[in-house]
C-alpha atoms as a PDB file:
ATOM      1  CA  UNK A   1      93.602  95.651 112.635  1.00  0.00           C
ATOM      2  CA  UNK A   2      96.078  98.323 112.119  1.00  0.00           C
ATOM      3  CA  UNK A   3      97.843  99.477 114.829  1.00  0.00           C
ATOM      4  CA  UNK A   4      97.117 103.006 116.422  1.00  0.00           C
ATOM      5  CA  UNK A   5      99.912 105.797 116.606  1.00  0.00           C
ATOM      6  CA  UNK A   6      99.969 107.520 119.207  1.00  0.00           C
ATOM      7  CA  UNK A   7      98.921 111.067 118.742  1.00  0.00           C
ATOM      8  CA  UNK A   8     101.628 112.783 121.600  1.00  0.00           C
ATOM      9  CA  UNK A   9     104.796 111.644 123.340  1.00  0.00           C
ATOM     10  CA  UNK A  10     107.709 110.344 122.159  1.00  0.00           C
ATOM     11  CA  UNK A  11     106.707 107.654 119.716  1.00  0.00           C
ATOM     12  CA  UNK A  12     104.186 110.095 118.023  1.00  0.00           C
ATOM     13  CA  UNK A  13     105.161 110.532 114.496  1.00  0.00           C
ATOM     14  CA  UNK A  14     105.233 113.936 112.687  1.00  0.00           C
ATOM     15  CA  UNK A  15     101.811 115.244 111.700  1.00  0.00           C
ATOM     16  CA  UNK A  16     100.821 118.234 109.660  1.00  0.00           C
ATOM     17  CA  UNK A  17      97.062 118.823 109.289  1.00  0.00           C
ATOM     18  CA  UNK A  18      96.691 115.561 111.229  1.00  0.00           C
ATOM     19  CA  UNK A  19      98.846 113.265 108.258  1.00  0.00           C
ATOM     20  CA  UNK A  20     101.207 111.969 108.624  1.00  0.00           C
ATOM     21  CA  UNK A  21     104.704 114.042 107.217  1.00  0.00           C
ATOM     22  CA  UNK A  22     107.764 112.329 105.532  1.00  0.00           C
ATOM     23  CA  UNK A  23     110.554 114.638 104.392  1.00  0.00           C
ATOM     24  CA  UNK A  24     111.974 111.716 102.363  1.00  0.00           C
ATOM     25  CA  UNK A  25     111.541 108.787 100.572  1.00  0.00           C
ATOM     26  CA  UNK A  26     113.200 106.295 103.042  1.00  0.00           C
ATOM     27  CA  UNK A  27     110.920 108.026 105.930  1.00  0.00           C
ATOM     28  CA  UNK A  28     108.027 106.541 104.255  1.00  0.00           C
ATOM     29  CA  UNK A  29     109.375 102.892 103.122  1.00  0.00           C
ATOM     30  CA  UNK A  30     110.638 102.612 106.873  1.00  0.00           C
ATOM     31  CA  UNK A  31     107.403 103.503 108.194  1.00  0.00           C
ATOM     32  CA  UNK A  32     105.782 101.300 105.610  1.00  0.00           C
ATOM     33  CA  UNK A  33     107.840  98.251 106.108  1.00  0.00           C
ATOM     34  CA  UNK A  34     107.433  98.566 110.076  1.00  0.00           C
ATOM     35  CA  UNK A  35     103.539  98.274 109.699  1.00  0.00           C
ATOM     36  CA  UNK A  36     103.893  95.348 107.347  1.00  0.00           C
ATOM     37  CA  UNK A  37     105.879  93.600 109.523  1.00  0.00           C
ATOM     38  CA  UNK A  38     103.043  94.228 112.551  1.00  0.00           C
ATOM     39  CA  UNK A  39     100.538  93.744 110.408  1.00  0.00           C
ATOM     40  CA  UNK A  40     101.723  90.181 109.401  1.00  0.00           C
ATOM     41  CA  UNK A  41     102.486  89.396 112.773  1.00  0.00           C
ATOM     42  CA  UNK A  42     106.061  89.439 112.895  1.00  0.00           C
ATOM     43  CA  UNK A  43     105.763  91.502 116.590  1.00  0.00           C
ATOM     44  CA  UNK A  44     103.132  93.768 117.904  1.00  0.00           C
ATOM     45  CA  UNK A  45     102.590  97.421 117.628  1.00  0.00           C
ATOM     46  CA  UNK A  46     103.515  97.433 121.460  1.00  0.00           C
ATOM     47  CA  UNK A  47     106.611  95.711 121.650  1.00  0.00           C
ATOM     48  CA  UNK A  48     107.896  98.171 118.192  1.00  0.00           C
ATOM     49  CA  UNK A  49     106.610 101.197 120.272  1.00  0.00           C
ATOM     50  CA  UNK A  50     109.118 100.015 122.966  1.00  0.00           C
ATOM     51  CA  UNK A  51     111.805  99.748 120.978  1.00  0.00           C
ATOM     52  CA  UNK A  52     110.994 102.987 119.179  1.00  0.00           C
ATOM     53  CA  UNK A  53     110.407 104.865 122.546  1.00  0.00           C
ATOM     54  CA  UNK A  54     114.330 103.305 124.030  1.00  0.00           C
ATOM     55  CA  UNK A  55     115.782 104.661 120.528  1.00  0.00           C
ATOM     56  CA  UNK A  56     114.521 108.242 121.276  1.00  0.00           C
ATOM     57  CA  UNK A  57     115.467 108.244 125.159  1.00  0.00           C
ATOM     58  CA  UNK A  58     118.960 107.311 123.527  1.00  0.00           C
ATOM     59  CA  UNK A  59     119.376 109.785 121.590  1.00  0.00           C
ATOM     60  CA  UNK A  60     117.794 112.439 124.562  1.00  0.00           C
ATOM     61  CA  UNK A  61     120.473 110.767 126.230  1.00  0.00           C
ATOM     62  CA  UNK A  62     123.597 111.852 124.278  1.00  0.00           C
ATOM     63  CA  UNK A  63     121.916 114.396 121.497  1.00  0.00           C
ATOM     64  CA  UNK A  64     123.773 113.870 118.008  1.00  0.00           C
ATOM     65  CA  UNK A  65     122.788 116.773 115.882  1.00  0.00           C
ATOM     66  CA  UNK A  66     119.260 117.783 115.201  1.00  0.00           C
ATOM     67  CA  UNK A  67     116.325 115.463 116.263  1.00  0.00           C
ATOM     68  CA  UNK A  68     114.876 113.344 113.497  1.00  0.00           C
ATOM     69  CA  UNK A  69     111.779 111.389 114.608  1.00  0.00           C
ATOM     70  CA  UNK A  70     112.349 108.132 111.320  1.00  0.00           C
ATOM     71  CA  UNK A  71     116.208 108.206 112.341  1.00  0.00           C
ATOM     72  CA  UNK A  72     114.938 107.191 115.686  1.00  0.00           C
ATOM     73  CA  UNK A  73     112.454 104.990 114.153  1.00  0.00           C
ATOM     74  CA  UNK A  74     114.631 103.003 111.835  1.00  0.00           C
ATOM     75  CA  UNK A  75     116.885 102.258 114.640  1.00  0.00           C
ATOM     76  CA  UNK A  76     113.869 100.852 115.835  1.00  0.00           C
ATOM     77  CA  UNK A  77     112.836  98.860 113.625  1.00  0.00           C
ATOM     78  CA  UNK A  78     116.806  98.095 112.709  1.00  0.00           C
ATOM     79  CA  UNK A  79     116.915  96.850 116.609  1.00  0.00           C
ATOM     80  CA  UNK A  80     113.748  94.803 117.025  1.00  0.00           C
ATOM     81  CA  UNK A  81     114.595  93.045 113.394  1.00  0.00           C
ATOM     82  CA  UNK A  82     117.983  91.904 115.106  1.00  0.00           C
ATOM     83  CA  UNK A  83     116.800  91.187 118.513  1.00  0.00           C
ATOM     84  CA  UNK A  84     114.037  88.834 116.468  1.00  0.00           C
ATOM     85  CA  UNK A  85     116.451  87.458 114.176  1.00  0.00           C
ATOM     86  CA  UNK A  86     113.816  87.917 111.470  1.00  0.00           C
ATOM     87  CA  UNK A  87     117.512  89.047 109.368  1.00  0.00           C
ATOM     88  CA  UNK A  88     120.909  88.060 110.275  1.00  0.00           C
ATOM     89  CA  UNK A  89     122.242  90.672 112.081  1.00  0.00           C
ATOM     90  CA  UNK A  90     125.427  91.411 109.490  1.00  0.00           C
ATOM     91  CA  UNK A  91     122.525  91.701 106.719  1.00  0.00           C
ATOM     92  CA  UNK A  92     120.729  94.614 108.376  1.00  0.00           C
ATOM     93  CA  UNK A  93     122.871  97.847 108.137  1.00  0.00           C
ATOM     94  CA  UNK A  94     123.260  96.475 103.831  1.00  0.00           C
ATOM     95  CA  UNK A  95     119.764  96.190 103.589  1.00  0.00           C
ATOM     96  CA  UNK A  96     119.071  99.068 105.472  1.00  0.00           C
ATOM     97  CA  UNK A  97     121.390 101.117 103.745  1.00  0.00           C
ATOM     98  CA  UNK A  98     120.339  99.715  99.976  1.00  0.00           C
ATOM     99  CA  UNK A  99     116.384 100.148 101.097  1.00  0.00           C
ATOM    100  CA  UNK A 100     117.456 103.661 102.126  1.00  0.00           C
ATOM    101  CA  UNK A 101     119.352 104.230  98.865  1.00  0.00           C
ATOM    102  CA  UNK A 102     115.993 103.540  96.282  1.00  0.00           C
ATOM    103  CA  UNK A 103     116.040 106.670  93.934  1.00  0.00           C
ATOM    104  CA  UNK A 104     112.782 108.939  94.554  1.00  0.00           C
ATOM    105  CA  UNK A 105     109.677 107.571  92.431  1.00  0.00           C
ATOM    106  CA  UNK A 106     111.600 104.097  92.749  1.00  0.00           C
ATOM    107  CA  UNK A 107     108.472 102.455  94.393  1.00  0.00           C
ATOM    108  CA  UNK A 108     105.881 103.914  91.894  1.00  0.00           C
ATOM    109  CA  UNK A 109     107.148 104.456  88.164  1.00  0.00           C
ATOM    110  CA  UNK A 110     104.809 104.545  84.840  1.00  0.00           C
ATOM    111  CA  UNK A 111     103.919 100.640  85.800  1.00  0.00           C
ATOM    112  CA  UNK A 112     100.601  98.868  86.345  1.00  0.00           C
ATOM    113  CA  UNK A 113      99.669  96.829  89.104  1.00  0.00           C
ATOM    114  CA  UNK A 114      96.681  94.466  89.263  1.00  0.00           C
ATOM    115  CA  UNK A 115      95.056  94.948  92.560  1.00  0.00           C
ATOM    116  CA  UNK A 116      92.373  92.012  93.148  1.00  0.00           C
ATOM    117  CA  UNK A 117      90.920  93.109  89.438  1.00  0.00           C
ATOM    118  CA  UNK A 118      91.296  95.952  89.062  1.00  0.00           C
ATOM    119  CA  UNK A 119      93.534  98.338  87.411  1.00  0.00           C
ATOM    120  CA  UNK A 120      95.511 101.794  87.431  1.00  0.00           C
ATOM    121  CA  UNK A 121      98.466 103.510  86.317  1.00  0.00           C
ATOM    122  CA  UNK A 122     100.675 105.102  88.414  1.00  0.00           C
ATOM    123  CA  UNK A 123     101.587 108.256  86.343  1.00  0.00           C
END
């Protein structure tokens, strides 16, 4: 079962139109990879929530330029990887930062995948 997100407070992503609102590619593999790694059991929604809620008190703490909510949440998921060990903790800023680095359209070219049998082109 997917997790649910909350709707208000501080761990509430951005909505618009109730969806959820990426301004950039990396906002959406972060968010992505986070619910993968719930979803395959790797730690609960709950215990990522906590980490996600301590990163934003941090930076309400000691404010470093304009609040943005996936900053806060891949230093989230960045902190609960490490604390985990489910990556050595010298690999996580490079894979972090090559993840991040992906060009645009990197994750869906003019490829097909085979989904359980069937088929369709992402154009």
């Amino acid at each position: 079962m997917a997790p649910t997100l909350d709707i208000e407070g501080p761990a509430a992503p951005p909505r618009l139109n109730g969806e959820l609102v990426f301004d950039a590619p990396w906002e959406g593999r972060s968010f992505a990879m986070a619910m993968a790694l719930v979803e395959d059991g790797w730690f609960s929604w709950d215990d990522f929530r906590d980490h996600l809620i301590a990163a934003v008190q941090r930076w309400e703490s000691a404010p470093d330029g304009e609040y943005r909510y996936y900053e806060r949440w891949q230093e989230a998921l960045e902190s609960i990887v490490a604390e985990r060990a489910l990556v050595a903790g010298s690999e996580v800023d490079t894979l972090a930062e090559a993840f991040a680095a992906r060009p645009p359209g990197h994750d869906h070219g003019d490829h097909h995948h085979d989904h359980g049998g069937h088929h369709h082109d992402h154009a």
